[in-house]
C-alpha atoms as a PDB file:
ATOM      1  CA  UNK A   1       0.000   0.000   0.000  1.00  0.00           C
ATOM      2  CA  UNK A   2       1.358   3.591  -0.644  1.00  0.00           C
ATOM      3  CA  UNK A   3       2.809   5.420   2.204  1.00  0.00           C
ATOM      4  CA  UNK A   4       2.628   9.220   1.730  1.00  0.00           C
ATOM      5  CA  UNK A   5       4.082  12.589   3.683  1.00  0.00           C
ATOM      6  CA  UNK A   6       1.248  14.947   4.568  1.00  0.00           C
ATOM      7  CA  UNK A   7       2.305  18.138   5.848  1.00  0.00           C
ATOM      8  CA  UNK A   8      -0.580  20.650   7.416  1.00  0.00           C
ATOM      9  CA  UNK A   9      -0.540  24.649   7.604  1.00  0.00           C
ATOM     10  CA  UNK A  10      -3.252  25.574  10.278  1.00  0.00           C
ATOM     11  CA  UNK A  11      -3.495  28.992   9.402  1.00  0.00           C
ATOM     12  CA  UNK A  12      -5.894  30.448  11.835  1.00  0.00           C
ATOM     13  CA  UNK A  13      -3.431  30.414  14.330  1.00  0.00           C
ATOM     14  CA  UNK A  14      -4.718  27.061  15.487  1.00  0.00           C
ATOM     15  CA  UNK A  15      -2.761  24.139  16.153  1.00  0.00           C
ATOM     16  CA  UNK A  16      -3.222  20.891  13.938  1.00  0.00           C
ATOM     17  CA  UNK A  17      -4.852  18.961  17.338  1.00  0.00           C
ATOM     18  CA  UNK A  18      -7.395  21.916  17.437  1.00  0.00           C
ATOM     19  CA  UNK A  19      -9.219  20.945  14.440  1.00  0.00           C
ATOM     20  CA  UNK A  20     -11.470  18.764  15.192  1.00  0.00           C
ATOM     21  CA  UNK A  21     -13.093  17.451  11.969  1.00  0.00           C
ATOM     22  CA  UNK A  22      -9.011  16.662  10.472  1.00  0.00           C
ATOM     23  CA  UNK A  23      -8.527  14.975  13.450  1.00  0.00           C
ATOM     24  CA  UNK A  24     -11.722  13.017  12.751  1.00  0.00           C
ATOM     25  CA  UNK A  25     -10.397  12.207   9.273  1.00  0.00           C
ATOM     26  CA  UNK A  26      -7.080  11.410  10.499  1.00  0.00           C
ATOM     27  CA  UNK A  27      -8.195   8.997  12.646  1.00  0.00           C
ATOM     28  CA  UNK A  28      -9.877   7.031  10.552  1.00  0.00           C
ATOM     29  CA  UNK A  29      -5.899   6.407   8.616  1.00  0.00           C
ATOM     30  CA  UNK A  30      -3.443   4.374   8.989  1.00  0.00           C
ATOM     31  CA  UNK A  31      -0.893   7.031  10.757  1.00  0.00           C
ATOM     32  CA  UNK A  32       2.024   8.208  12.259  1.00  0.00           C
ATOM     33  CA  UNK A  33       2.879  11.235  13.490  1.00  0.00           C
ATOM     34  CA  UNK A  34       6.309  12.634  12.789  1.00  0.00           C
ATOM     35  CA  UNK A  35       6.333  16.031  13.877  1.00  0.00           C
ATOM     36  CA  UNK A  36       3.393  18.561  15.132  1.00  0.00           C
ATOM     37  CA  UNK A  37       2.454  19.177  11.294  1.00  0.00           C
ATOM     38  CA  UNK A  38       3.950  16.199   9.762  1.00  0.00           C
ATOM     39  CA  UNK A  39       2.546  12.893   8.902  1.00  0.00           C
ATOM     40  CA  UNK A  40       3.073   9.517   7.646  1.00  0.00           C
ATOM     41  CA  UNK A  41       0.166   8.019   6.090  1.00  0.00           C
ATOM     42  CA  UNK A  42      -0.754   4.353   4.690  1.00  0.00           C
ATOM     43  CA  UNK A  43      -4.280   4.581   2.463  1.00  0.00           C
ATOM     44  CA  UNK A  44      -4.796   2.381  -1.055  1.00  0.00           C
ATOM     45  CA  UNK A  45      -5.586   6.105  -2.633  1.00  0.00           C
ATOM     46  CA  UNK A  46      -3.693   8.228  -4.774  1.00  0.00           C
ATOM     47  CA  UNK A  47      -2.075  11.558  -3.617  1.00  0.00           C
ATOM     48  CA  UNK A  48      -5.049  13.724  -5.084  1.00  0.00           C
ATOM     49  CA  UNK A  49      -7.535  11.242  -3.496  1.00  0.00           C
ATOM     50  CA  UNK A  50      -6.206  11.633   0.047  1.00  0.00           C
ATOM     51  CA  UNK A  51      -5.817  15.434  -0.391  1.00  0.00           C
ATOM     52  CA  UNK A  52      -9.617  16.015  -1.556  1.00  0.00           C
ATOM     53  CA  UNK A  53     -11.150  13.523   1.781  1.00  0.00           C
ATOM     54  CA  UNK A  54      -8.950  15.743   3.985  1.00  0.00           C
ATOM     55  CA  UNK A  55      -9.339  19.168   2.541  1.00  0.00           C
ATOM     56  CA  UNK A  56     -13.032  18.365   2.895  1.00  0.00           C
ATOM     57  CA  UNK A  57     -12.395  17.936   6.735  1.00  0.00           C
ATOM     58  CA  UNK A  58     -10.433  21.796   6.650  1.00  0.00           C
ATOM     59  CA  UNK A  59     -10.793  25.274   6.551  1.00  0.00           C
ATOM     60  CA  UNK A  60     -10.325  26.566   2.911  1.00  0.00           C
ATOM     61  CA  UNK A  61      -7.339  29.044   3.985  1.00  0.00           C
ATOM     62  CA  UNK A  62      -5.439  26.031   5.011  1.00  0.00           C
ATOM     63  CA  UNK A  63      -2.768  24.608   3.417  1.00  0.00           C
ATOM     64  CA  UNK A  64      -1.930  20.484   2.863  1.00  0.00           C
ATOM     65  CA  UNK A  65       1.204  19.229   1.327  1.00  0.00           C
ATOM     66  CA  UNK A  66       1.046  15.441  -0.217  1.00  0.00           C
ATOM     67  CA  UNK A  67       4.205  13.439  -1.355  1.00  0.00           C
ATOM     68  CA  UNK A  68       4.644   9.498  -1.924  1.00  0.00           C
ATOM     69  CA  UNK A  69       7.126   7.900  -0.921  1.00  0.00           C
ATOM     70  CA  UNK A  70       8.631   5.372  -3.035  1.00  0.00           C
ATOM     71  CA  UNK A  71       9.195   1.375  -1.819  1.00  0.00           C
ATOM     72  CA  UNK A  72      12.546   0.872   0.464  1.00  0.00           C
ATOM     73  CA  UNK A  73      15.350   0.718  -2.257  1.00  0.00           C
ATOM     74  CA  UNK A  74      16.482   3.939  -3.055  1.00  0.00           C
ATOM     75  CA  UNK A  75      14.817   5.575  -0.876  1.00  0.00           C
ATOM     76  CA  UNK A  76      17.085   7.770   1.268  1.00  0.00           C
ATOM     77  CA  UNK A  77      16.420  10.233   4.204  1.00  0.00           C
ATOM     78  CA  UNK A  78      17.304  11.278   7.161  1.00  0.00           C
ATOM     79  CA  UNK A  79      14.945  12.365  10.659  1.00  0.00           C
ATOM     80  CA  UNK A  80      15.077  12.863  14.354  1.00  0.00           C
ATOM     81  CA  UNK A  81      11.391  12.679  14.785  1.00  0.00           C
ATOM     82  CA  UNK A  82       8.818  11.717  17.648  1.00  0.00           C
ATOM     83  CA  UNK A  83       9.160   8.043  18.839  1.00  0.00           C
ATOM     84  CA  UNK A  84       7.699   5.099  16.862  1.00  0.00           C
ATOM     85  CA  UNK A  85       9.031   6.377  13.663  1.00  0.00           C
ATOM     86  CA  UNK A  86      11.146   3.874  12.855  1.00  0.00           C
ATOM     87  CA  UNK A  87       9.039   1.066  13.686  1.00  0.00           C
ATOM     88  CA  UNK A  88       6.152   2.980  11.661  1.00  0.00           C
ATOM     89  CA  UNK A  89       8.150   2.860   9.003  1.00  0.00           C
ATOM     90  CA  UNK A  90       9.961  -0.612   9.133  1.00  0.00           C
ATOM     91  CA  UNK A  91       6.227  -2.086   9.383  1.00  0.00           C
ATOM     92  CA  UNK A  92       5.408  -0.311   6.094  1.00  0.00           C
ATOM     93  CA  UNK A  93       8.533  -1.287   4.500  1.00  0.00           C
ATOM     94  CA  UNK A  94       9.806   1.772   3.806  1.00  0.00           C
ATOM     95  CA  UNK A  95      12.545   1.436   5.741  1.00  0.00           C
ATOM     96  CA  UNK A  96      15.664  -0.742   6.514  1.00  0.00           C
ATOM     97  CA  UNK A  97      17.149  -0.128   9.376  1.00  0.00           C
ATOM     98  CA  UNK A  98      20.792  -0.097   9.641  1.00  0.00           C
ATOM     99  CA  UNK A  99      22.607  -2.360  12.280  1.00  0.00           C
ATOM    100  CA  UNK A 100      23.453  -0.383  15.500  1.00  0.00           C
ATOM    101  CA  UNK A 101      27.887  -0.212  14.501  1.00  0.00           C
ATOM    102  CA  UNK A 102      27.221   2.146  11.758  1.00  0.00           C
ATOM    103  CA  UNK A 103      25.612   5.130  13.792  1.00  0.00           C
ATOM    104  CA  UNK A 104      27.128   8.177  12.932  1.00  0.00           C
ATOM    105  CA  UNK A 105      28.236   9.205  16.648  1.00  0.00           C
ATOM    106  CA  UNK A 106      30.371   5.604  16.562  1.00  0.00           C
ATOM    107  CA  UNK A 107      32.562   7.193  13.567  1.00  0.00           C
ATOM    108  CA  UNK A 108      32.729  10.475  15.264  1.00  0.00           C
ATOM    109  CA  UNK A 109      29.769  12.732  13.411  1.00  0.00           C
ATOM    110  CA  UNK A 110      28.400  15.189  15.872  1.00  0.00           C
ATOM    111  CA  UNK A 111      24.910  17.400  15.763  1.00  0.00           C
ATOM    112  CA  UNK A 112      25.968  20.338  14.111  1.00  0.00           C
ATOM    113  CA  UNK A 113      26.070  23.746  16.473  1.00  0.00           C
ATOM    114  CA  UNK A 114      23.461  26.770  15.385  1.00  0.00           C
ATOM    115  CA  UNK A 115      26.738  28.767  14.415  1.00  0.00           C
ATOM    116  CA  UNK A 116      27.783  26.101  11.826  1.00  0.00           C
ATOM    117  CA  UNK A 117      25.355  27.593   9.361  1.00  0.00           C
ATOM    118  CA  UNK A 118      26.349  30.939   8.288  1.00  0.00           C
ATOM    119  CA  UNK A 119      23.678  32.529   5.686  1.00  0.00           C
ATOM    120  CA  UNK A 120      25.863  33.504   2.212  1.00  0.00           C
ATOM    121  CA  UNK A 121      25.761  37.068   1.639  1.00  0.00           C
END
């Protein structure tokens, strides 16, 4: 089954958990929540399918963003997202997880500081 990203913009100043009728419609998914905004979603519709049922459960002046992901090889990305992500993932196959020796703090890869990104002027 597809597995899609679906990004919100509440923009009356809302939050996404204060809209009641998407939260109706999101329950009703297969879901995992990535980030306040962000989801991970498992439906057998297309990516204008799912964006039409949840627009009809949102305000008109907010915004939705839709993308699919494609099947486990070649997929690459990177997160640091709310708990359960990786098993959300794994049980969608969408994701192999690599074995515990090649995390990048073992070979000496740090978080970057806020200073390391200097805007180009």
């Amino acid at each position: 089954m597809p597995v899609y990203v679906v990004g919100f913009e509440v923009r009356s100043g809302k939050s996404v958990e204060d809209c009641a009728g998407l939260q109706e419609a999101m329950a009703k998914l297969e879901k995992h929540r990535v980030m306040p905004w962000l989801y991970l979603v498992s439906v057998p519709f297309t990516a204008g399918a799912l964006k039409q049922y949840l627009l009809n459960h949102m305000p008109d002046d907010d915004r939705i963003w839709i993308s699919r992901l494609p099947p486990a090889v070649n997929l690459e990305f990177a997160y640091h997202a709310m708990g359960g992500t990786s098993a959300w993932l794994k049980k969608h196959s969408r994701i192999e997880l690599p074995p515990a020796a090649a995390s990048p703090h073992r070979f000496g890869f740090n978080r970057p500081r806020a200073t390391d990104y200097r805007p180009s002027i």
